[in-house]
PDB file of N, CA and C in Angstrom:
ATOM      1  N   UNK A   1      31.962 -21.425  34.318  1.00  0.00           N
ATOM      2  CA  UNK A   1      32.823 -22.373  34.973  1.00  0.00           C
ATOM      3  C   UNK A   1      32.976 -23.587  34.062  1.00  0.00           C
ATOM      4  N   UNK A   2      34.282 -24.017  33.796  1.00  0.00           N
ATOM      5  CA  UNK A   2      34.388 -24.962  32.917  1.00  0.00           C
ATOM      6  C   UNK A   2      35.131 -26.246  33.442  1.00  0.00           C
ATOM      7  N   UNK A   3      34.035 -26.987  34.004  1.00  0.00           N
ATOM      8  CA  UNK A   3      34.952 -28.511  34.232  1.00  0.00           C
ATOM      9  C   UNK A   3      35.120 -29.591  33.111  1.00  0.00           C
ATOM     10  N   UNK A   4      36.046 -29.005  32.240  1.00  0.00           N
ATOM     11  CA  UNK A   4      36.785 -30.316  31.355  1.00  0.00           C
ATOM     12  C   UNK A   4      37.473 -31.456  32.124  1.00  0.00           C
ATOM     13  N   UNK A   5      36.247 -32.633  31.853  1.00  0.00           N
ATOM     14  CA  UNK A   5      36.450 -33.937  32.297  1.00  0.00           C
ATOM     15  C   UNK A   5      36.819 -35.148  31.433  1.00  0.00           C
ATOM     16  N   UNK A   6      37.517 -35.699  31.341  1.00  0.00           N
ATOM     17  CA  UNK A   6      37.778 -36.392  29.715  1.00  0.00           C
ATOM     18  C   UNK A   6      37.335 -37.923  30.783  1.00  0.00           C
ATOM     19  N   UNK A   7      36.557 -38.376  29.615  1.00  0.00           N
ATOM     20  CA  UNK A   7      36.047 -40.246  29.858  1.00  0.00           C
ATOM     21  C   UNK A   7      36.813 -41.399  29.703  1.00  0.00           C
ATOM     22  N   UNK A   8      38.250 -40.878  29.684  1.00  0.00           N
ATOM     23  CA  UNK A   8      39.409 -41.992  29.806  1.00  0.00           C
ATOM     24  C   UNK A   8      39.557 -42.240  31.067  1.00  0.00           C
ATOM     25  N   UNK A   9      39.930 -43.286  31.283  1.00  0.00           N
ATOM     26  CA  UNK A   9      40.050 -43.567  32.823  1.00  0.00           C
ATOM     27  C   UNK A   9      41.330 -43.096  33.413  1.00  0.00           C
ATOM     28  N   UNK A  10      40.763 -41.963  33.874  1.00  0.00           N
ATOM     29  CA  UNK A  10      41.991 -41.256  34.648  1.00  0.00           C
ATOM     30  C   UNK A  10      42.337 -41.977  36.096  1.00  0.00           C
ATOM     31  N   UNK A  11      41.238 -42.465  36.765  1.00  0.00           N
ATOM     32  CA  UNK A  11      42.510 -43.155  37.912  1.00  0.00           C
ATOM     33  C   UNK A  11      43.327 -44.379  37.450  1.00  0.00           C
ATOM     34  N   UNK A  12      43.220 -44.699  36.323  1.00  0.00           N
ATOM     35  CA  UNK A  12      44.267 -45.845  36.135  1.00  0.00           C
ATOM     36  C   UNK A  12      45.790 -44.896  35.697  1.00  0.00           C
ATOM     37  N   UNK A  13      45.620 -43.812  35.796  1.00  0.00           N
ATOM     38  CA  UNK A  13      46.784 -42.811  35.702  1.00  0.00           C
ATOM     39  C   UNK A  13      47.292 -42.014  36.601  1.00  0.00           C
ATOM     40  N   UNK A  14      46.346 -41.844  37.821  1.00  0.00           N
ATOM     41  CA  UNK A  14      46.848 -41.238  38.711  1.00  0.00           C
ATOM     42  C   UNK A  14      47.940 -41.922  40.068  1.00  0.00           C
ATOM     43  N   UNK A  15      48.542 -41.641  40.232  1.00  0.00           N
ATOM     44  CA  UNK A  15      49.286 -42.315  41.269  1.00  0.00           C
ATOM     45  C   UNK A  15      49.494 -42.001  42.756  1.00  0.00           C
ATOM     46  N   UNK A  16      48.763 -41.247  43.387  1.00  0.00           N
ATOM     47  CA  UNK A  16      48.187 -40.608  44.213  1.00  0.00           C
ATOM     48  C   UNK A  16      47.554 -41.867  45.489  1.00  0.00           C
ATOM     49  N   UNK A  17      47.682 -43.016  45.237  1.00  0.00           N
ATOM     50  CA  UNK A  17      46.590 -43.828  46.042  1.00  0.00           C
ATOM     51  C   UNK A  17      45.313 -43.227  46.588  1.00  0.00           C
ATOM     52  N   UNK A  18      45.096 -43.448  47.752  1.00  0.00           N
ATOM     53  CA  UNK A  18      44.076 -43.024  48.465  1.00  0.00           C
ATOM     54  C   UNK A  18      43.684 -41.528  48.181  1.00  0.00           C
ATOM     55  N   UNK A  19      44.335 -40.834  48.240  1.00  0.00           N
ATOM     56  CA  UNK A  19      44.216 -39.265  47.857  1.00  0.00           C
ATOM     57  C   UNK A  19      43.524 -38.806  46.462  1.00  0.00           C
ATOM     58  N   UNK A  20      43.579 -40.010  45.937  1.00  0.00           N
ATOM     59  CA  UNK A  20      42.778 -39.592  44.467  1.00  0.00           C
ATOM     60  C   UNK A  20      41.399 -39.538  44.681  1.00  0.00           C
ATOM     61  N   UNK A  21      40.684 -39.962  45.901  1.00  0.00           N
ATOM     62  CA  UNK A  21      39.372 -39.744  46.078  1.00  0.00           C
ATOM     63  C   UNK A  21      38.737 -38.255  46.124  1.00  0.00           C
ATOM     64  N   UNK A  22      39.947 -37.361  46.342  1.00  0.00           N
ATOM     65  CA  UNK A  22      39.150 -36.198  46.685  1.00  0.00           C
ATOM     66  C   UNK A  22      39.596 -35.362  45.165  1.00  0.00           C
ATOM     67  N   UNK A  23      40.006 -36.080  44.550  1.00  0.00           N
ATOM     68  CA  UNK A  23      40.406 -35.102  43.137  1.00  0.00           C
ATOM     69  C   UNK A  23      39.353 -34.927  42.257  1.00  0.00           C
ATOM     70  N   UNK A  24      39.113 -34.269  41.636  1.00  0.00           N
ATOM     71  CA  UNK A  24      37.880 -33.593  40.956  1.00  0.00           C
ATOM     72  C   UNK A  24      37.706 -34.454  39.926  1.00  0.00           C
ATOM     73  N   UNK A  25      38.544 -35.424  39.169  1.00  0.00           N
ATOM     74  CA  UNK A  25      37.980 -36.154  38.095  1.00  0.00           C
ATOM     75  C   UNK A  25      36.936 -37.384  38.844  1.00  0.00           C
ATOM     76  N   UNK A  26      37.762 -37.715  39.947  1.00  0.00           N
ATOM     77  CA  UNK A  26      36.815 -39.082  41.118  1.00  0.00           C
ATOM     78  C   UNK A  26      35.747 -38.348  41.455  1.00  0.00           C
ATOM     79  N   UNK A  27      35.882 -37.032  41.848  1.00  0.00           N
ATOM     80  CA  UNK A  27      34.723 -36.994  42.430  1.00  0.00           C
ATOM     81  C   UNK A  27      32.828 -36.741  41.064  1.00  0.00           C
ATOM     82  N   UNK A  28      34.427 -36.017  40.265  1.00  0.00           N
ATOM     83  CA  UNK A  28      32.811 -36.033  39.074  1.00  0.00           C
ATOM     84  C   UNK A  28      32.625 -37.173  38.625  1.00  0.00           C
ATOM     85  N   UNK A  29      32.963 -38.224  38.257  1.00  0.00           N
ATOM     86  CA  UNK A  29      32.513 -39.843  37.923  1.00  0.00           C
ATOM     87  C   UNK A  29      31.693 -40.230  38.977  1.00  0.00           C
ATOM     88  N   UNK A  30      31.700 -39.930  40.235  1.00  0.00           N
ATOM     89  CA  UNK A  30      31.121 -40.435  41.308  1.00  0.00           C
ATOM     90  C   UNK A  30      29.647 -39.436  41.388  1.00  0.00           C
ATOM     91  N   UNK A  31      29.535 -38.440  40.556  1.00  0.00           N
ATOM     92  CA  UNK A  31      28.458 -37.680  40.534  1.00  0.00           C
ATOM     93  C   UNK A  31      28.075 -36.488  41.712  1.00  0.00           C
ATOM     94  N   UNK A  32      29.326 -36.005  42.057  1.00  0.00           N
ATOM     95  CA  UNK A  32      29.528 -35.106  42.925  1.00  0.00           C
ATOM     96  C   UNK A  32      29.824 -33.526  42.427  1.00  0.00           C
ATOM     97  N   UNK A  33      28.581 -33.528  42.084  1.00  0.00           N
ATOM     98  CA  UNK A  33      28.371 -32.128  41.268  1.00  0.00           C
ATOM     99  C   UNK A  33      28.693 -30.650  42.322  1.00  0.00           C
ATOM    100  N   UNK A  34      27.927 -31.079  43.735  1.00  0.00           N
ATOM    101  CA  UNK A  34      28.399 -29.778  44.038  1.00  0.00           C
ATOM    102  C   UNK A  34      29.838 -29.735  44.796  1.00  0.00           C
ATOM    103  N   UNK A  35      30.577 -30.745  44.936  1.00  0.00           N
ATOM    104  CA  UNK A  35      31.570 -30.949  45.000  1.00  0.00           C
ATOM    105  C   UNK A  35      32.641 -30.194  44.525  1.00  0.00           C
ATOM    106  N   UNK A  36      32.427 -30.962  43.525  1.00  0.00           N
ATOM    107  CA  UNK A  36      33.375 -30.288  42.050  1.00  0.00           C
ATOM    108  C   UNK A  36      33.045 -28.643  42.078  1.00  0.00           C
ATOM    109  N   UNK A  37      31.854 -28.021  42.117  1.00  0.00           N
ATOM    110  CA  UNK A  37      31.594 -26.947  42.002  1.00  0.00           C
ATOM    111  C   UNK A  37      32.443 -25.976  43.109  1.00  0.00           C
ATOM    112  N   UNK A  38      32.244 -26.233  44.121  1.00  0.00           N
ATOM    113  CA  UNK A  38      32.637 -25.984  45.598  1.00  0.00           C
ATOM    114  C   UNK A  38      34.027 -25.722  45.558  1.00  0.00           C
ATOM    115  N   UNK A  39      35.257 -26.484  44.389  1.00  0.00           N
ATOM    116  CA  UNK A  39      36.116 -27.043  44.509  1.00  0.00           C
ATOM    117  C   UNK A  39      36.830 -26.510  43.785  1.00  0.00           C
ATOM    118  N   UNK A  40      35.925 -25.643  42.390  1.00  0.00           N
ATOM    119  CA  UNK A  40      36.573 -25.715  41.181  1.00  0.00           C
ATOM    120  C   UNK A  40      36.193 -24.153  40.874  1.00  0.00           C
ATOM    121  N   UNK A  41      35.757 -22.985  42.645  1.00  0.00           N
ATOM    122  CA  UNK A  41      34.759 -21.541  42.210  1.00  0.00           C
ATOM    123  C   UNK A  41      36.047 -20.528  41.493  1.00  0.00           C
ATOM    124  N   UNK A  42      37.031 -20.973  41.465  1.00  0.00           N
ATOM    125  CA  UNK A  42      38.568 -19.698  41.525  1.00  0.00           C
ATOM    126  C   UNK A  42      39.481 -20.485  41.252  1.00  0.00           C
ATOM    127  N   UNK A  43      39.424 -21.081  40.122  1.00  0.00           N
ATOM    128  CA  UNK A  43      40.730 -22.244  39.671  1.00  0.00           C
ATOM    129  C   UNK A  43      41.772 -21.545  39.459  1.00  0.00           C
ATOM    130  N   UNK A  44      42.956 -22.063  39.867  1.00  0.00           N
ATOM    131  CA  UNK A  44      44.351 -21.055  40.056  1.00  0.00           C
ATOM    132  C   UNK A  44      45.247 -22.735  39.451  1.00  0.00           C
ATOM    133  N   UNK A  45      44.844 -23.891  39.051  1.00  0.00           N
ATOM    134  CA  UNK A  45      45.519 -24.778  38.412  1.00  0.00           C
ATOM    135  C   UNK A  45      44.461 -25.463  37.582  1.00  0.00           C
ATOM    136  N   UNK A  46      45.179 -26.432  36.743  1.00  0.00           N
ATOM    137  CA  UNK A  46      44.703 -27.772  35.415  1.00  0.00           C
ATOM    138  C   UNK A  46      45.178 -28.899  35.840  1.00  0.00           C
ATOM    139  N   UNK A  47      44.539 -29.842  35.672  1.00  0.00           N
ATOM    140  CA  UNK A  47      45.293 -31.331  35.655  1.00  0.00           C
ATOM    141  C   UNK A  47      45.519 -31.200  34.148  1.00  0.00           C
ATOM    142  N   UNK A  48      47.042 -31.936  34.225  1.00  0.00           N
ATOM    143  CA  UNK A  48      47.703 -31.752  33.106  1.00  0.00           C
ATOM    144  C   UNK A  48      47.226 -33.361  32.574  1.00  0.00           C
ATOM    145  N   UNK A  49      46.501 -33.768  33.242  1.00  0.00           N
ATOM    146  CA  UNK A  49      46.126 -35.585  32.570  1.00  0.00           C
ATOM    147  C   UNK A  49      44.467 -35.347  31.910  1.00  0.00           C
ATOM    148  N   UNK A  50      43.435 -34.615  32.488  1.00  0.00           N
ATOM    149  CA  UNK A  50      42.151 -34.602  32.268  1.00  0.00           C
ATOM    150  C   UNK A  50      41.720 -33.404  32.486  1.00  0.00           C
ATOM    151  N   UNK A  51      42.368 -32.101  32.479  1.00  0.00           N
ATOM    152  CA  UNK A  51      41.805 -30.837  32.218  1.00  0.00           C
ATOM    153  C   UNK A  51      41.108 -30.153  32.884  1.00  0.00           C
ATOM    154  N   UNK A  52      40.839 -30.851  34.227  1.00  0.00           N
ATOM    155  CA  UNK A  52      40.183 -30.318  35.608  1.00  0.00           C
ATOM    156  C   UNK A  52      40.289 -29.449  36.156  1.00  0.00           C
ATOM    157  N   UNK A  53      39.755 -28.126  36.309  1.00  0.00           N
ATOM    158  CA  UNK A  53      40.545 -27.309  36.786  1.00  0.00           C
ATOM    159  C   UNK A  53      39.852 -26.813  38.381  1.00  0.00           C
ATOM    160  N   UNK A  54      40.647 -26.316  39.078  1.00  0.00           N
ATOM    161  CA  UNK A  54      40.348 -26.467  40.385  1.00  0.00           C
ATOM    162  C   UNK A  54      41.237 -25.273  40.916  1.00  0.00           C
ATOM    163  N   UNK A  55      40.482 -25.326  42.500  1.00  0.00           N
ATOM    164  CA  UNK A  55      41.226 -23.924  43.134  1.00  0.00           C
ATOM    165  C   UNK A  55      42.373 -24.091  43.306  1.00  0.00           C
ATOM    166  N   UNK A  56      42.780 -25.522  43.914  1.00  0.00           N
ATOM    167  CA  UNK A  56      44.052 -25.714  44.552  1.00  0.00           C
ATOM    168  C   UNK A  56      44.453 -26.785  44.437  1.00  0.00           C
ATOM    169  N   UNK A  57      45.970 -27.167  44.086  1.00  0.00           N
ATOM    170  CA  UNK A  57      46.997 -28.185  43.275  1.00  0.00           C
ATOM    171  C   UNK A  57      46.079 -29.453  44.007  1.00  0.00           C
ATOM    172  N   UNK A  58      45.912 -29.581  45.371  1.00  0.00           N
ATOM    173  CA  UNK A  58      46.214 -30.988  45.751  1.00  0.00           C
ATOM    174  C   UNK A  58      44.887 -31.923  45.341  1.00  0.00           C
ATOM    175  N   UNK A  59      43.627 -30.826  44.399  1.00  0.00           N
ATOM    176  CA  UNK A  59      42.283 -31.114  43.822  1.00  0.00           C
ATOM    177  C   UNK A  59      42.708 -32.004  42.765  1.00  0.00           C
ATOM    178  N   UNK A  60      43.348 -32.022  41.674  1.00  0.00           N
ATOM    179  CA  UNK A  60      43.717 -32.414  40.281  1.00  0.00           C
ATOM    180  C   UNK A  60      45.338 -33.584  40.970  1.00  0.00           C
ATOM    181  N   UNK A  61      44.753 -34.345  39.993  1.00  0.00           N
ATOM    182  CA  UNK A  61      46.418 -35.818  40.243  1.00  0.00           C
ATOM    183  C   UNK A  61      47.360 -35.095  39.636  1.00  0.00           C
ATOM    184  N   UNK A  62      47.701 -33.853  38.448  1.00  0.00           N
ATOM    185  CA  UNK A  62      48.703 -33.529  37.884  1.00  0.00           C
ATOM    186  C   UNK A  62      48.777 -32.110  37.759  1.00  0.00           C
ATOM    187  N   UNK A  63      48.485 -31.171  39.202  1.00  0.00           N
ATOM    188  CA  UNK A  63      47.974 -29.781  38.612  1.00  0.00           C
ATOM    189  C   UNK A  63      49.483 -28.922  38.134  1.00  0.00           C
ATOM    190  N   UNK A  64      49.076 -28.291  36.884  1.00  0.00           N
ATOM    191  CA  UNK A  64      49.637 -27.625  36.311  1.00  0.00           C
ATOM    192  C   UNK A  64      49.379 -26.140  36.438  1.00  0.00           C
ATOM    193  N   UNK A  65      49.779 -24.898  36.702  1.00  0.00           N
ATOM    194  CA  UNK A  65      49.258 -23.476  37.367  1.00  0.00           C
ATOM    195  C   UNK A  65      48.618 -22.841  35.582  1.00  0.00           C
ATOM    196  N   UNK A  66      47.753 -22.533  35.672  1.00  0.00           N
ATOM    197  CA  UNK A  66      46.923 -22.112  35.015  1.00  0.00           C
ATOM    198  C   UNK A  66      47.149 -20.214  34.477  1.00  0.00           C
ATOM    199  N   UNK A  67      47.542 -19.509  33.518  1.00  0.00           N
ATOM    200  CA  UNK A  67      47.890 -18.630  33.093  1.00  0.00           C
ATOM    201  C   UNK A  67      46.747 -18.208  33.980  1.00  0.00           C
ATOM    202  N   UNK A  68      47.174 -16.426  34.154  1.00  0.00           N
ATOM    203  CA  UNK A  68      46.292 -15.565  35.266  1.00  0.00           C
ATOM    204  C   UNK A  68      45.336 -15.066  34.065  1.00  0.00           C
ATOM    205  N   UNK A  69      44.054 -14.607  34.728  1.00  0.00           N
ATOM    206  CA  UNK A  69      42.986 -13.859  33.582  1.00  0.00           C
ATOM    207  C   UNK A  69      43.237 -12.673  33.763  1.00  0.00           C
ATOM    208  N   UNK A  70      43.288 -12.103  32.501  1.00  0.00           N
ATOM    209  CA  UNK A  70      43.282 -10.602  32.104  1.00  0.00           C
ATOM    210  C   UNK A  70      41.814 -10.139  33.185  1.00  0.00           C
ATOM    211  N   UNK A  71      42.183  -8.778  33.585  1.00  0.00           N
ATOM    212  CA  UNK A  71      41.851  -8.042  34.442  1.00  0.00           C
ATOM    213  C   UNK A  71      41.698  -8.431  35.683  1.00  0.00           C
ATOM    214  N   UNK A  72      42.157  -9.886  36.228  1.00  0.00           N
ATOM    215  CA  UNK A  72      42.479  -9.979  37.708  1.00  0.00           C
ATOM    216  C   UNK A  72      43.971  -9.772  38.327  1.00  0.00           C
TER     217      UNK A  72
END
C-alpha cells in the first residue's frame, strides 16, 4: 500500500473548505494512520496535487481515476 504524501502544504491548495478534513493528506499530517489505511485498502483514484491515493474521489482534494491493475 502506497500512501504518497508530499510535505508541501497541501491545504493551502485545496479548496474544498471544511471537507478537506476528511481527505487523506489532513488526515495523515494529523497522524491518522489507521485512517488513511481504512481509506486508502482498494484505491480506484490519486490526488492530482499530493499523490494520495484512496478508494474514493471525495478522499483526495483533486482525485484523478487511477489506471486499473493488470489482473484485476
Amino acid at each position: 500500500m502506497n500512501h504518497h504524501i508530499n510535505d508541501d502544504n497541501s491545504d493551502s491548495k485545496c479548496t474544498c473548505g471544511e471537507t478537506h478534513k476528511g481527505h487523506i493528506c489532513w488526515l495523515s499530517r494529523m497522524g491518522m494512520i489507521m485512517e488513511v489505511q481504512h481509506l486508502s485498502e482498494n484505491p480506484t483514484v490519486s490526488c492530482s496535487n499530493c499523490g494520495a491515493k484512496a478508494n474514493l474521489a471525495h478522499n483526495v482534494c483533486y482525485p484523478a481515476p487511477l489506471a486499473p491493475r493488470e489482473g484485476h
